[in-house]
C-alpha atoms as a PDB file:
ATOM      1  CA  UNK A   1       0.000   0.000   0.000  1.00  0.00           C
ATOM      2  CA  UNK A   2       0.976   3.600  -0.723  1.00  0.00           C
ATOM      3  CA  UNK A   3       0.506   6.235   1.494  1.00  0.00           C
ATOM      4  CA  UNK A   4       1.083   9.595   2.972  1.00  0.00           C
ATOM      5  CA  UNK A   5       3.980   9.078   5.803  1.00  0.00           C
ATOM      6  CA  UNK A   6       3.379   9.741   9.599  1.00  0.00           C
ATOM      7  CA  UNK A   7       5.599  11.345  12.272  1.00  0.00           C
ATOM      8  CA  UNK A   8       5.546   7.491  13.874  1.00  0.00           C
ATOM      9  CA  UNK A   9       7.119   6.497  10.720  1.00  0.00           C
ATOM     10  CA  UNK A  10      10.210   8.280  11.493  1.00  0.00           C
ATOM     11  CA  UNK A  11      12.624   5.859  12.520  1.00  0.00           C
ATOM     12  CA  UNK A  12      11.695   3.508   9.372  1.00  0.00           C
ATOM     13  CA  UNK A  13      12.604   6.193   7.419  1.00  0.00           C
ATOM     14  CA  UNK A  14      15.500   6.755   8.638  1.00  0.00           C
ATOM     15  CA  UNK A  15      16.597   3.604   7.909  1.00  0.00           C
ATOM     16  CA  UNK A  16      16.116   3.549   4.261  1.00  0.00           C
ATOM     17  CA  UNK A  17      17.401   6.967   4.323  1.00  0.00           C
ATOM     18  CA  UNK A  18      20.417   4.950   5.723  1.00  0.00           C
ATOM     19  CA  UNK A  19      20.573   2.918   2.634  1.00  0.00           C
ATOM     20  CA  UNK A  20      20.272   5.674   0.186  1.00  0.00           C
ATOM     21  CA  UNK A  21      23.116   7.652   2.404  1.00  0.00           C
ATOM     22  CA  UNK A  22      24.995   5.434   4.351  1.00  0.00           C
ATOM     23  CA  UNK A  23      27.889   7.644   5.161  1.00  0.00           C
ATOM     24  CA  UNK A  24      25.944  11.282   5.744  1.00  0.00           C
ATOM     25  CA  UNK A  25      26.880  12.736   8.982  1.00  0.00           C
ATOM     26  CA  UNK A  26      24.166  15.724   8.635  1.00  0.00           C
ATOM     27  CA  UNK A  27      21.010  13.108   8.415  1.00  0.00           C
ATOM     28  CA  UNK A  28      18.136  13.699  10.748  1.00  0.00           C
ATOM     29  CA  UNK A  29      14.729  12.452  10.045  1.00  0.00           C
ATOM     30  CA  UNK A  30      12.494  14.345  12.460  1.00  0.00           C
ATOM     31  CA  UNK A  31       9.268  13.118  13.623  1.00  0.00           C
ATOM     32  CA  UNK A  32       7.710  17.382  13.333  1.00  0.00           C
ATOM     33  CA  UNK A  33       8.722  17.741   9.882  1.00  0.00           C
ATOM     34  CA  UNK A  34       6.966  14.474   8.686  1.00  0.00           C
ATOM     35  CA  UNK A  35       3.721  15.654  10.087  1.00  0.00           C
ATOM     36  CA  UNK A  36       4.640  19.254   8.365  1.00  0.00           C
ATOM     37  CA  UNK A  37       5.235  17.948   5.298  1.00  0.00           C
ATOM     38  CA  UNK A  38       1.721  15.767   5.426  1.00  0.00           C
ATOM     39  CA  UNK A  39       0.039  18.932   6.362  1.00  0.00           C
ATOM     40  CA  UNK A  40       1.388  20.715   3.094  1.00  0.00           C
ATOM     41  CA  UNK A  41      -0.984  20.485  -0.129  1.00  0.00           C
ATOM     42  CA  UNK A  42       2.378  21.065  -1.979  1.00  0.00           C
ATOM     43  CA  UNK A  43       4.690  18.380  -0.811  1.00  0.00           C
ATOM     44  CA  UNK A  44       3.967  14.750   0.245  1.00  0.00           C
ATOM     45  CA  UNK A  45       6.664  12.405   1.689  1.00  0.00           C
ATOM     46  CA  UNK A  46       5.038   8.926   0.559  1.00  0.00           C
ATOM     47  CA  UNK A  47       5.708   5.294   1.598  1.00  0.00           C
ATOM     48  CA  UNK A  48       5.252   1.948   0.228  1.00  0.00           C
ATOM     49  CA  UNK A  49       4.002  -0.061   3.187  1.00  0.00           C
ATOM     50  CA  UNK A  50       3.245  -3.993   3.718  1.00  0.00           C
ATOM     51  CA  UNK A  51       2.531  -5.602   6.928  1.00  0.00           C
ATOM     52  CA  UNK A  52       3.307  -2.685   8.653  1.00  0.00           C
ATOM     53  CA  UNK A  53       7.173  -2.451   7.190  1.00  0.00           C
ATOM     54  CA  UNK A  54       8.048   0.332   5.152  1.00  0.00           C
ATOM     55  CA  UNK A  55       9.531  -0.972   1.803  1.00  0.00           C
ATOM     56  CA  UNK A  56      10.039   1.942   0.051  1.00  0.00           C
ATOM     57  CA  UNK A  57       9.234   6.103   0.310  1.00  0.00           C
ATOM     58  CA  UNK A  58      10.276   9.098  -2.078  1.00  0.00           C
ATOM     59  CA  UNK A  59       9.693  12.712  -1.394  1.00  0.00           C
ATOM     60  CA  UNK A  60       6.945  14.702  -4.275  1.00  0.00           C
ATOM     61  CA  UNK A  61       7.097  18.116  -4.681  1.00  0.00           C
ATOM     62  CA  UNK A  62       4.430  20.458  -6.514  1.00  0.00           C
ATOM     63  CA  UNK A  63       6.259  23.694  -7.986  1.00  0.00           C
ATOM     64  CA  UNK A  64       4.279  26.156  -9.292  1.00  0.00           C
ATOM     65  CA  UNK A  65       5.708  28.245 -12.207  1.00  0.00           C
ATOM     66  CA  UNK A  66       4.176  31.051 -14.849  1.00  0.00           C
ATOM     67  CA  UNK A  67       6.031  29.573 -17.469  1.00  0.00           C
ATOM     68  CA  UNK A  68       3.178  26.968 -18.706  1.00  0.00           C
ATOM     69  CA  UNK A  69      -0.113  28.869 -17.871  1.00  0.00           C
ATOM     70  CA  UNK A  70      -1.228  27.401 -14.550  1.00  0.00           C
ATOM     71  CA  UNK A  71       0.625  23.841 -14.862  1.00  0.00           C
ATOM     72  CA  UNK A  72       2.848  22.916 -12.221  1.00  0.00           C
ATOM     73  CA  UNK A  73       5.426  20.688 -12.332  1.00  0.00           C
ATOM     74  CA  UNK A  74       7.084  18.125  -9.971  1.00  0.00           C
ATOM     75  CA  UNK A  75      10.551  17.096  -8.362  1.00  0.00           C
ATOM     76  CA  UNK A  76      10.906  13.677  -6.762  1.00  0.00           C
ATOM     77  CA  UNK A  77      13.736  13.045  -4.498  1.00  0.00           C
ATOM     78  CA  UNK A  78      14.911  10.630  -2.295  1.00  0.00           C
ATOM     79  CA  UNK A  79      13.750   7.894  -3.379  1.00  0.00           C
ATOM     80  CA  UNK A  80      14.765   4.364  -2.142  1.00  0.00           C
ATOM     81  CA  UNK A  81      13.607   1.014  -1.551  1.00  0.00           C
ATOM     82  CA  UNK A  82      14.360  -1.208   1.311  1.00  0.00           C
ATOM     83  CA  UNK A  83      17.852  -3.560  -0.050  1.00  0.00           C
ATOM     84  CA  UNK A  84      16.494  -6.445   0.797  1.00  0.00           C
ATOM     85  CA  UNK A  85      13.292  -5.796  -1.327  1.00  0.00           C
ATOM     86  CA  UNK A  86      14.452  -4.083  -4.715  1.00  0.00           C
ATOM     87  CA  UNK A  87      13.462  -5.708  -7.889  1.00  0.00           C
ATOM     88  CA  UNK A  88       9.918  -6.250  -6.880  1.00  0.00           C
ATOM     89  CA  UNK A  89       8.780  -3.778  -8.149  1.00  0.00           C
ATOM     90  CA  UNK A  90       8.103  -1.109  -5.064  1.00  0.00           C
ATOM     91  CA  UNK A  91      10.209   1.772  -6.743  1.00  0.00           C
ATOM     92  CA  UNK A  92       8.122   1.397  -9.555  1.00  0.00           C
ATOM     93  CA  UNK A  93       4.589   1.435  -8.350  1.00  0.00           C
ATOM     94  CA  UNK A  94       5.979   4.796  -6.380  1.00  0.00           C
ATOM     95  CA  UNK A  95       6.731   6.088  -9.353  1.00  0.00           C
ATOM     96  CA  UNK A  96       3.948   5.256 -10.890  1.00  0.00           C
ATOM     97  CA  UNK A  97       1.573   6.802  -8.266  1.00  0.00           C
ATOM     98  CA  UNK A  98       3.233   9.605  -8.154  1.00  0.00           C
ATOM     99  CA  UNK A  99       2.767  10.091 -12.411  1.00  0.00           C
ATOM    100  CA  UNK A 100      -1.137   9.686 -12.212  1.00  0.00           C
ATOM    101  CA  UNK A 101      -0.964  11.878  -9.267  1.00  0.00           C
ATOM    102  CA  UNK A 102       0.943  14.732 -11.606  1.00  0.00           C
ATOM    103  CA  UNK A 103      -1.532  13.857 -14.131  1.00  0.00           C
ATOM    104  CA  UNK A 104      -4.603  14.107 -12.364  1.00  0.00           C
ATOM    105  CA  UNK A 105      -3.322  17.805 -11.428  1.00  0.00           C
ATOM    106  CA  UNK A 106      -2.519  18.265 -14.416  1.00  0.00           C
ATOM    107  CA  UNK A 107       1.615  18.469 -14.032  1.00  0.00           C
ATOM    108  CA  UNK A 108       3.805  19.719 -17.131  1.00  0.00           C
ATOM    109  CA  UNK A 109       6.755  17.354 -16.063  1.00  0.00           C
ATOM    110  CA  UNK A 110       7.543  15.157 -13.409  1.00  0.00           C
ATOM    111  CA  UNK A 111      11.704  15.757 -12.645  1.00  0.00           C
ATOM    112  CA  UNK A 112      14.395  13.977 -10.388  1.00  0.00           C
ATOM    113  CA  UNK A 113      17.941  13.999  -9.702  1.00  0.00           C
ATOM    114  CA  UNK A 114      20.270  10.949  -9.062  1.00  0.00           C
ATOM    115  CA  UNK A 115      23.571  10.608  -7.977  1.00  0.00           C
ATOM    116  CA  UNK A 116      26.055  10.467 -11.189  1.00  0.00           C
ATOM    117  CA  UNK A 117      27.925   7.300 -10.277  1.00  0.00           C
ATOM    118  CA  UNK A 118      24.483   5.325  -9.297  1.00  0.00           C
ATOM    119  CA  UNK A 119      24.484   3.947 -12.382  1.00  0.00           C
ATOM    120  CA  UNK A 120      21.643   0.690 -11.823  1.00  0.00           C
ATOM    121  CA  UNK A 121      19.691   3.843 -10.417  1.00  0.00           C
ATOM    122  CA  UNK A 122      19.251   5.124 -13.644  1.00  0.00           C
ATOM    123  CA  UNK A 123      18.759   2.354 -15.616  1.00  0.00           C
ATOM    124  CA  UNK A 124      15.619   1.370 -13.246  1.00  0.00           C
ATOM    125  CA  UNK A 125      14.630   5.314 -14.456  1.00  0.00           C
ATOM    126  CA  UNK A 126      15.405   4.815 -17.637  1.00  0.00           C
ATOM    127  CA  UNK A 127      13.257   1.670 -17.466  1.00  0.00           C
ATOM    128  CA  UNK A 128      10.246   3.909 -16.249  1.00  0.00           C
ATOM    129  CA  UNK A 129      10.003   6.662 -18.852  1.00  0.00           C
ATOM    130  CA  UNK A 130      12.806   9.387 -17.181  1.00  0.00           C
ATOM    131  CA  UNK A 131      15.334  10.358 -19.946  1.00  0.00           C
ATOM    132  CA  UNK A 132      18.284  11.348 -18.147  1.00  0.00           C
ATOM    133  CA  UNK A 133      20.419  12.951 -21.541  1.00  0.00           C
ATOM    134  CA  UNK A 134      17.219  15.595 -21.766  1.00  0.00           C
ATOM    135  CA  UNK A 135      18.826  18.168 -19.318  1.00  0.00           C
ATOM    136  CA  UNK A 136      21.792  18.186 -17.139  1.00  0.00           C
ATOM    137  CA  UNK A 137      21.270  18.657 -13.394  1.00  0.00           C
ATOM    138  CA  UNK A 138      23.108  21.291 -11.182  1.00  0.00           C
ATOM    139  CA  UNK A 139      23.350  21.017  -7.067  1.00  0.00           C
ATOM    140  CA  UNK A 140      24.702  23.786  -4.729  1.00  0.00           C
ATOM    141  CA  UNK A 141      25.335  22.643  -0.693  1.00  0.00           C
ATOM    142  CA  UNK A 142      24.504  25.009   1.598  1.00  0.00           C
END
């Protein structure tokens, strides 16, 4: 099942966060900014749930722009899937619920960024409709 996370979901999180970024000292998955995030019409941390495990959870933002009349468009982000679960198919259902969401809302483009040397990362992308030679992506730490 896919659904809208919960601040008691933190700690599960966190440990697929864990697997995207095993070696980040800055990481902190706070319990308050899940339950922000929910509250937000604009932003939605999902999670692909079974049995009460989280599998699998990505991060959706809504951007709205002038550019294309009233159409927003969408950045996902941080998207991972348990280890011990990839290749069923959990990244993809994500993905896909997060393109019929952009659709029903009528979305110009759905975007997302992945590491450059995660290479089976963007095959599985590739693999779902993202083109990743379209545009070139740019990042700035703070």
């Amino acid at each position: 099942m896919i659904r809208e996370a919960e601040g008691t979901d933190q700690m599960q999180i966190y440990g697929l966060y864990k697997m995207l970024v095993p070696n980040s000292k800055k990481m902190r998955v706070l319990e308050d900014q899940i339950e922000t995030i929910k509250r937000d019409p604009y932003n939605f941390l999902l999670v692909y749930e079974e049995e009460g495990e989280i599998l699998g959870t990505l991060t959706l933002n809504i951007c709205l722009q002038a550019l294309h009349e009233s159409r927003p468009y969408a950045i996902v982000e941080n998207i991972v899937v348990h280890e011990n679960c990839r290749s069923r198919k959990i990244g993809e259902k994500l993905l896909q619920y997060v393109e019929k969401y952009c659709r029903s809302i009528d979305c110009h483009r759905i975007m997302l960024l992945s590491n450059s040397k995660r290479e089976k990362a963007h095959r599985f992308f590739e693999k779902n409709g993202y083109s990743g030679s379209v545009s070139r992506g740019f990042k700035k730490y703070l």
